[in-house]
PDB file of N, CA and C in Angstrom:
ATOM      1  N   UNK A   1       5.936 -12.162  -3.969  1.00  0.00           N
ATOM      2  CA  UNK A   1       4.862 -12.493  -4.903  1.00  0.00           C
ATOM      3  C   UNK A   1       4.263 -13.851  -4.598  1.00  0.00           C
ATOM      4  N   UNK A   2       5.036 -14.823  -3.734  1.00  0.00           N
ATOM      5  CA  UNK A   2       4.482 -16.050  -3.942  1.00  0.00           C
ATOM      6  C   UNK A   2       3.806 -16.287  -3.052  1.00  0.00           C
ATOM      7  N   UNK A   3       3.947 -15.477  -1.537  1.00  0.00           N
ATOM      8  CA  UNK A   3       2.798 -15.596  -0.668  1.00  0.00           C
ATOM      9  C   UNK A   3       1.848 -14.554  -0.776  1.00  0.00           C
ATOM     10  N   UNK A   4       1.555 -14.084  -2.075  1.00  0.00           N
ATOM     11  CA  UNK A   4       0.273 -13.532  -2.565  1.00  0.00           C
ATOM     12  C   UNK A   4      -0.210 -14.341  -2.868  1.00  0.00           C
ATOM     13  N   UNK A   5       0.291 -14.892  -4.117  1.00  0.00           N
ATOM     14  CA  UNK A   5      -0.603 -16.055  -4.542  1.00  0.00           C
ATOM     15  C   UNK A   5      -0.708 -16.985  -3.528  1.00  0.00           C
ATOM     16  N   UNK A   6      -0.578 -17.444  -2.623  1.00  0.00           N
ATOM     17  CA  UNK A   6      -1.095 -18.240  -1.531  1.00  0.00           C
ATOM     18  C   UNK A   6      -1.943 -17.649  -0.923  1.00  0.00           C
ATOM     19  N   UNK A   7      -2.073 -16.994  -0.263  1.00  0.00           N
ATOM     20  CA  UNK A   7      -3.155 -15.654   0.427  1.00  0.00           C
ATOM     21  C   UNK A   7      -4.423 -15.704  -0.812  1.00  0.00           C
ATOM     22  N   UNK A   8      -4.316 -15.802  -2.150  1.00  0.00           N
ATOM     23  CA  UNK A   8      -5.160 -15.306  -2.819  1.00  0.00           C
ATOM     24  C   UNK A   8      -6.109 -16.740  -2.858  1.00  0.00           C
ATOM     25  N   UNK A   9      -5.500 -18.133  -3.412  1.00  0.00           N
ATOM     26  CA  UNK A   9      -5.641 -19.237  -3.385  1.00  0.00           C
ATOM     27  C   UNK A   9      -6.584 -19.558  -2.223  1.00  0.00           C
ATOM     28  N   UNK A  10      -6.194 -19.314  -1.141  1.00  0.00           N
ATOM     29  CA  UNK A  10      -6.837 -19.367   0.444  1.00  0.00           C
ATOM     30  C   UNK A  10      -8.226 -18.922   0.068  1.00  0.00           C
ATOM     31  N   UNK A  11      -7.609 -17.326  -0.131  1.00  0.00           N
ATOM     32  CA  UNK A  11      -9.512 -16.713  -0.697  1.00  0.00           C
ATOM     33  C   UNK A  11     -10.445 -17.557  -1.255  1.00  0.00           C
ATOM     34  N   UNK A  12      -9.669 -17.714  -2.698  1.00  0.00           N
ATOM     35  CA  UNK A  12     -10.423 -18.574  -3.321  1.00  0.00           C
ATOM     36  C   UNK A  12     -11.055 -20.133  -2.960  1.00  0.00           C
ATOM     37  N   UNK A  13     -11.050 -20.370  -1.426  1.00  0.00           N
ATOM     38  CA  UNK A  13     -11.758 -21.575  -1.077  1.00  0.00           C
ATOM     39  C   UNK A  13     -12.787 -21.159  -0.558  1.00  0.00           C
ATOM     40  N   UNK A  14     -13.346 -20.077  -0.700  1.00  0.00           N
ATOM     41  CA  UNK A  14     -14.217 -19.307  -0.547  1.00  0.00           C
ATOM     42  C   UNK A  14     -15.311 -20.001  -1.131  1.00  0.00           C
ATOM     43  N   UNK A  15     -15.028 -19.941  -2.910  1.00  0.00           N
ATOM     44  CA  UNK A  15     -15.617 -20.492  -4.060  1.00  0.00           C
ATOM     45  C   UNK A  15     -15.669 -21.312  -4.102  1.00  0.00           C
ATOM     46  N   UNK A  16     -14.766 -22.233  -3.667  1.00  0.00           N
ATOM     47  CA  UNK A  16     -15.104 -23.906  -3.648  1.00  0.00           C
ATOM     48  C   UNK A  16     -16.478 -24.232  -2.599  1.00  0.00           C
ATOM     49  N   UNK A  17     -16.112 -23.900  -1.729  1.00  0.00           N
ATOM     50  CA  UNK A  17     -17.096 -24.022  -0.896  1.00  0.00           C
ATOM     51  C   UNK A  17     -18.504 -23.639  -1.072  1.00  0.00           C
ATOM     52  N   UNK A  18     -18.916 -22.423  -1.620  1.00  0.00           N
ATOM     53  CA  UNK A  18     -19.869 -22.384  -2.344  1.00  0.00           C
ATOM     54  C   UNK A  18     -20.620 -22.969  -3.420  1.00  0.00           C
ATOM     55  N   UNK A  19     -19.465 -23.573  -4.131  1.00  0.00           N
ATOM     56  CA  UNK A  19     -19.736 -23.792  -5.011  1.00  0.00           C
ATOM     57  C   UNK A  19     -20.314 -25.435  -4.657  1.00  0.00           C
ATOM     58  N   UNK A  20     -19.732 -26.276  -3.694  1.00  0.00           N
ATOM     59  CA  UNK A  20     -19.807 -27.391  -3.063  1.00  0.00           C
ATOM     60  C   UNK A  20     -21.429 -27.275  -2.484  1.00  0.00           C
ATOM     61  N   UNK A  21     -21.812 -26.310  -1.446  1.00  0.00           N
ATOM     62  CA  UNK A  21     -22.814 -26.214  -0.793  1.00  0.00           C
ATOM     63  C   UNK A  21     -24.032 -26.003  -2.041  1.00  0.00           C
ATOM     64  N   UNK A  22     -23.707 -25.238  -2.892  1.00  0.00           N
ATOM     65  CA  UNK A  22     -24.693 -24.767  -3.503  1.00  0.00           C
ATOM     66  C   UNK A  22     -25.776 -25.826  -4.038  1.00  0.00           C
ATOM     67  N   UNK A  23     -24.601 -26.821  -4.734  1.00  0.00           N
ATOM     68  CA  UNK A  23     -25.282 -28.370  -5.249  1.00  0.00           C
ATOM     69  C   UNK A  23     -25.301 -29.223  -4.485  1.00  0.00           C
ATOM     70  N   UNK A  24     -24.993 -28.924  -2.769  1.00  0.00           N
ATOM     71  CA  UNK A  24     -26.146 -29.924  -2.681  1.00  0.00           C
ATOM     72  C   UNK A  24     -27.326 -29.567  -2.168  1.00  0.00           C
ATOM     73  N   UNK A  25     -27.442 -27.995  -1.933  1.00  0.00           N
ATOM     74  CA  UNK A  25     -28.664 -27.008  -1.366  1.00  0.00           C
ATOM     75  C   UNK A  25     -29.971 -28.198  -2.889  1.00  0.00           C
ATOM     76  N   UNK A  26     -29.497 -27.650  -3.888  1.00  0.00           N
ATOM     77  CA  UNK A  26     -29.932 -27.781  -5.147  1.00  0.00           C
ATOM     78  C   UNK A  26     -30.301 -29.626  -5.343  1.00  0.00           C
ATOM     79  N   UNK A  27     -29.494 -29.898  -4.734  1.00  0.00           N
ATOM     80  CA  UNK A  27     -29.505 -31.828  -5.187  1.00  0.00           C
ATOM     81  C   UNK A  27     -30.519 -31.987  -4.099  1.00  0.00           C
ATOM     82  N   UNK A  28     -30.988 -31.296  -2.928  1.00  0.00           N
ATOM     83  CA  UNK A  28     -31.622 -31.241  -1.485  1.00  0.00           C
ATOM     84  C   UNK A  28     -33.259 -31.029  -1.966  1.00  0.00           C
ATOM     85  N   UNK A  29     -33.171 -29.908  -3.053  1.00  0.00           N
ATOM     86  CA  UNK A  29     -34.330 -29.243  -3.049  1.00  0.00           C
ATOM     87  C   UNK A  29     -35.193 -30.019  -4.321  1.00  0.00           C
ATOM     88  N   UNK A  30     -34.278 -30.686  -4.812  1.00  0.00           N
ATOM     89  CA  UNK A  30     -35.093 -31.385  -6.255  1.00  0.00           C
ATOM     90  C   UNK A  30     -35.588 -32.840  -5.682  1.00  0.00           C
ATOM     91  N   UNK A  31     -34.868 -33.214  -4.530  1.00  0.00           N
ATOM     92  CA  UNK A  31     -35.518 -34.785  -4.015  1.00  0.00           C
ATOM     93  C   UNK A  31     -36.605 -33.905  -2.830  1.00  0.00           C
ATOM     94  N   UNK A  32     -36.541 -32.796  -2.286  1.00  0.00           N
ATOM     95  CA  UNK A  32     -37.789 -32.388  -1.714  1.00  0.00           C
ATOM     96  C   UNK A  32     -39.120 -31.743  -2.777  1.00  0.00           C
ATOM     97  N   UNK A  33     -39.161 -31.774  -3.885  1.00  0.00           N
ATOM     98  CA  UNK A  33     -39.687 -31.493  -4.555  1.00  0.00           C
ATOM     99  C   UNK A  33     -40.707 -32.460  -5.366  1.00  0.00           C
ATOM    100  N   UNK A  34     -39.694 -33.841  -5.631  1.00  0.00           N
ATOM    101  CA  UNK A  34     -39.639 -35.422  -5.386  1.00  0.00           C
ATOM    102  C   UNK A  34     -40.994 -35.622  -4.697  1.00  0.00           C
ATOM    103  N   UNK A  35     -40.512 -35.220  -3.412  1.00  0.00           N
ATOM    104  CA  UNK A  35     -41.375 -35.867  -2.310  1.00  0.00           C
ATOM    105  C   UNK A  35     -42.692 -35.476  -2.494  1.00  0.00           C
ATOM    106  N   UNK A  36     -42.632 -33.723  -2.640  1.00  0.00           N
ATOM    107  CA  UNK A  36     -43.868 -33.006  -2.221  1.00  0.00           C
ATOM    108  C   UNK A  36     -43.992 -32.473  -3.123  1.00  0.00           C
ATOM    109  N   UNK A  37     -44.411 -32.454  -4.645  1.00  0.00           N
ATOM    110  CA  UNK A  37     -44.219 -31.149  -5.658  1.00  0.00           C
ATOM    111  C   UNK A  37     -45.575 -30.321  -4.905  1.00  0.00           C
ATOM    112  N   UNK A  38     -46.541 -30.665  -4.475  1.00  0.00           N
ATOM    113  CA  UNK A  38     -47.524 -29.531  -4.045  1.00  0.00           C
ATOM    114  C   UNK A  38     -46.948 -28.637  -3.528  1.00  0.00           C
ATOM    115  N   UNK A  39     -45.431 -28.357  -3.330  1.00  0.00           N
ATOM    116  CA  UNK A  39     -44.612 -27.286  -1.958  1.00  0.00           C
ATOM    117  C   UNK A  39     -43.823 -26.794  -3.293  1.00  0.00           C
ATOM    118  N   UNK A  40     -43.875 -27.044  -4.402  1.00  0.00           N
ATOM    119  CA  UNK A  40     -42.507 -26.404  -5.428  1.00  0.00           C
ATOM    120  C   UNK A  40     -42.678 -25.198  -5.501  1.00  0.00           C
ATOM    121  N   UNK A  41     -43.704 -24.964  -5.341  1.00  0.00           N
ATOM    122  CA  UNK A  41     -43.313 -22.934  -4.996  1.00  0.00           C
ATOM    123  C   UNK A  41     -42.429 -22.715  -3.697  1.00  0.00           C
ATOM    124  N   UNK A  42     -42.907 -22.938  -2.376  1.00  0.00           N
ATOM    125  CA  UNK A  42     -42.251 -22.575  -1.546  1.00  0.00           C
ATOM    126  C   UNK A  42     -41.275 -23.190  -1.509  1.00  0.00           C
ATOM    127  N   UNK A  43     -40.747 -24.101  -1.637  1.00  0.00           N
ATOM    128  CA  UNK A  43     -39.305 -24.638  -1.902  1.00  0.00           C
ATOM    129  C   UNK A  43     -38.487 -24.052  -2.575  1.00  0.00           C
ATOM    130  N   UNK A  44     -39.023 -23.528  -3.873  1.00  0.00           N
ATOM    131  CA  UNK A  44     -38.202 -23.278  -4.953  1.00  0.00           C
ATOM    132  C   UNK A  44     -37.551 -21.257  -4.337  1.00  0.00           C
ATOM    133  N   UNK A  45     -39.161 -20.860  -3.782  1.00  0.00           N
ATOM    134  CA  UNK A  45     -38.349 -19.703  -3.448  1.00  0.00           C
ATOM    135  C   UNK A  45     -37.560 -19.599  -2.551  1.00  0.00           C
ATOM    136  N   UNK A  46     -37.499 -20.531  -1.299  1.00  0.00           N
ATOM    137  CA  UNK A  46     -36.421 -20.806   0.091  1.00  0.00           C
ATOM    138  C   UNK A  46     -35.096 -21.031  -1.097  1.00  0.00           C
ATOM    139  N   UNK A  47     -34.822 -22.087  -1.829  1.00  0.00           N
ATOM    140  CA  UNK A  47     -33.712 -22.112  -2.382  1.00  0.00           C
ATOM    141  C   UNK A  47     -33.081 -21.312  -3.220  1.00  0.00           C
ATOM    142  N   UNK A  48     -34.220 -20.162  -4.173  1.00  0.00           N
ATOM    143  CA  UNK A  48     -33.268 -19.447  -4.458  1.00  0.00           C
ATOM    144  C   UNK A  48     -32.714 -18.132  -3.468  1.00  0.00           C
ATOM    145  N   UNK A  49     -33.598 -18.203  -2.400  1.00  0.00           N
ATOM    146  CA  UNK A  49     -33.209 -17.186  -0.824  1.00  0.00           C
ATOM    147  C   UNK A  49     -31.461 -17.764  -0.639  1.00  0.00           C
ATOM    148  N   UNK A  50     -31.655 -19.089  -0.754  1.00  0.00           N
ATOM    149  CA  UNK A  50     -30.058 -19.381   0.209  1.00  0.00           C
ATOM    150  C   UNK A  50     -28.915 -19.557  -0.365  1.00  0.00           C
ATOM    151  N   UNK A  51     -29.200 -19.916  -2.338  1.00  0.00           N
ATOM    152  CA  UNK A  51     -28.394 -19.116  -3.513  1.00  0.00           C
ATOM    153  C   UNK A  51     -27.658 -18.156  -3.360  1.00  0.00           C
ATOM    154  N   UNK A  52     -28.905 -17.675  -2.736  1.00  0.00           N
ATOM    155  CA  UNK A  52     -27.713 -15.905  -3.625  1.00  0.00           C
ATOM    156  C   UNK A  52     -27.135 -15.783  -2.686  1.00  0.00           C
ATOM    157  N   UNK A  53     -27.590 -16.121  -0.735  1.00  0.00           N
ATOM    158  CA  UNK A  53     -26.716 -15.813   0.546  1.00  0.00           C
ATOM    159  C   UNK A  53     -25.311 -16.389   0.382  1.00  0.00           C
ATOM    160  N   UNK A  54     -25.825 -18.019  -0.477  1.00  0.00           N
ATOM    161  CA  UNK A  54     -24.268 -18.326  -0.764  1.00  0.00           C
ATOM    162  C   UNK A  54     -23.006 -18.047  -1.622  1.00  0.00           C
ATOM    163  N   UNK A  55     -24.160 -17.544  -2.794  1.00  0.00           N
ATOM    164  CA  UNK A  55     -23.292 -17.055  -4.247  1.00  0.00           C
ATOM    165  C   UNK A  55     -22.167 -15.600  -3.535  1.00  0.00           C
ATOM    166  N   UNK A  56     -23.502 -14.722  -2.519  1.00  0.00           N
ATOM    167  CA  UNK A  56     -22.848 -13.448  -1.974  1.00  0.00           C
ATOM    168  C   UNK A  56     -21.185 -13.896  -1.604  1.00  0.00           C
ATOM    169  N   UNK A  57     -21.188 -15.095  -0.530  1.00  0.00           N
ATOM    170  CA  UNK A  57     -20.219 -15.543  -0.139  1.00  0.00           C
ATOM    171  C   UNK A  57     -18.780 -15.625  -0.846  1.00  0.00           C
ATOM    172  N   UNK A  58     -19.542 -16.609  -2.106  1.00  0.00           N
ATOM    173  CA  UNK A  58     -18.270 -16.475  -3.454  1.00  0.00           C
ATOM    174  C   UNK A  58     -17.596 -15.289  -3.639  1.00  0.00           C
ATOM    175  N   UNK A  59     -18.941 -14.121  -4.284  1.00  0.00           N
ATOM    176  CA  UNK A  59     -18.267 -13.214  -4.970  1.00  0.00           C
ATOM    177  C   UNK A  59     -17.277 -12.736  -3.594  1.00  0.00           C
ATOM    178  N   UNK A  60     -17.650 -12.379  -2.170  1.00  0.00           N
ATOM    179  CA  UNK A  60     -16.627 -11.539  -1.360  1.00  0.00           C
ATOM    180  C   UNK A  60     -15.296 -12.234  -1.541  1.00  0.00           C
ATOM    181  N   UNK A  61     -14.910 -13.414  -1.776  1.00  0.00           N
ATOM    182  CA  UNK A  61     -13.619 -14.576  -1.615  1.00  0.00           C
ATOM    183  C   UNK A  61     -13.371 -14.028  -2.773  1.00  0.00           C
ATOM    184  N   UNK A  62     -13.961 -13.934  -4.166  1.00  0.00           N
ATOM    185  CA  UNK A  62     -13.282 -13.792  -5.067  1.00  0.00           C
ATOM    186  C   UNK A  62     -12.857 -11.949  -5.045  1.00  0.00           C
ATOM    187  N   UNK A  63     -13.464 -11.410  -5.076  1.00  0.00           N
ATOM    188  CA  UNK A  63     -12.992  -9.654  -4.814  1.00  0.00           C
ATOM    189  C   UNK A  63     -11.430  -9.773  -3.615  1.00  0.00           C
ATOM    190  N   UNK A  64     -11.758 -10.583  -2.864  1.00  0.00           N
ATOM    191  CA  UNK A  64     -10.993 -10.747  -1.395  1.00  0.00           C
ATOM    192  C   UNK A  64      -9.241 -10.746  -2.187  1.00  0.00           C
ATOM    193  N   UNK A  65      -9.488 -12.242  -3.212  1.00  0.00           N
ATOM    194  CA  UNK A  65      -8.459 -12.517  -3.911  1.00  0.00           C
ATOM    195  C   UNK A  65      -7.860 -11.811  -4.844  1.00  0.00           C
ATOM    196  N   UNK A  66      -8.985 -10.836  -5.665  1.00  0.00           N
ATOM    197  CA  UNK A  66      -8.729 -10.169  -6.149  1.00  0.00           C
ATOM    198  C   UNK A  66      -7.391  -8.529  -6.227  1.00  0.00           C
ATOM    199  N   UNK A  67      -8.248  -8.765  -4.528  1.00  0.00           N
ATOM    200  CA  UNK A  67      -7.706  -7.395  -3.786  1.00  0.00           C
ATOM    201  C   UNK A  67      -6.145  -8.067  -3.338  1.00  0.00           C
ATOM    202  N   UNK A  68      -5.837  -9.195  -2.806  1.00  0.00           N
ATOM    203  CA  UNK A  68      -4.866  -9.676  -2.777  1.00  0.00           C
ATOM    204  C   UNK A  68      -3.575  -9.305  -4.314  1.00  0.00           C
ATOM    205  N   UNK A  69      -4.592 -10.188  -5.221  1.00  0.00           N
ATOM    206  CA  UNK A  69      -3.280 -10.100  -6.050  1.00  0.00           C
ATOM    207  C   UNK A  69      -2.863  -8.734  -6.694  1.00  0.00           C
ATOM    208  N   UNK A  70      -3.767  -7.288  -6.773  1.00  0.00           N
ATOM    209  CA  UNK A  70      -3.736  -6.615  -7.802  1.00  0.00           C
ATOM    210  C   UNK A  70      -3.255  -5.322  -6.615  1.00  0.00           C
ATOM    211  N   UNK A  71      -3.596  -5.156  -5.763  1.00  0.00           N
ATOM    212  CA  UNK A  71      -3.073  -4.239  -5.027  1.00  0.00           C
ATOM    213  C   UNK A  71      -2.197  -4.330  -3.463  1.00  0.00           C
ATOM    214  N   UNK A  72      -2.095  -5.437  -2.828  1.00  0.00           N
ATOM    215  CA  UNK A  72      -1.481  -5.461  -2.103  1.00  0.00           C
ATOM    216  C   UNK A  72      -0.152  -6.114  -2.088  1.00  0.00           C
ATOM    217  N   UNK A  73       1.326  -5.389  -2.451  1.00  0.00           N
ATOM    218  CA  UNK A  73       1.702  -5.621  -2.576  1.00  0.00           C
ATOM    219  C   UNK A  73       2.980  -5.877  -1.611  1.00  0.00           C
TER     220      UNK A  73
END
């Protein structure tokens, strides 16, 4: 059981990492916005494009972990 939960933990840096990139995609896009608001459309839609590529990322780590703890035993 306990190198599940390690295996699962692992997964879950999946989420950190996303979760890390995401703000500063986000902290990136509000000082380019700063700069240029005449571009806040196209900015705003590039960032929510690379959101969800990253959010996708999360959810697979978290299912990943999921699948770890609940069925592989």
């Amino acid at each position: 059981m306990s190198l599940t939960a390690i295996g699962a933990a692992i997964c879950m840096l999946a989420c950190a990492g996303a979760g890390l990139g995401m703000g500063l995609a986000t902290g990136k896009a509000a000082e380019a916005v700063a700069r240029q608001p005449e571009a806040s459309g196209k900015i705003s839609s590039i960032l929510l494009l690379g959101l969800a590529l990253t959010e996708s990322t999360a959810i697979y780590g978290l299912v990943t972990a999921l699948i770890i703890l609940f069925v592989a035993k």
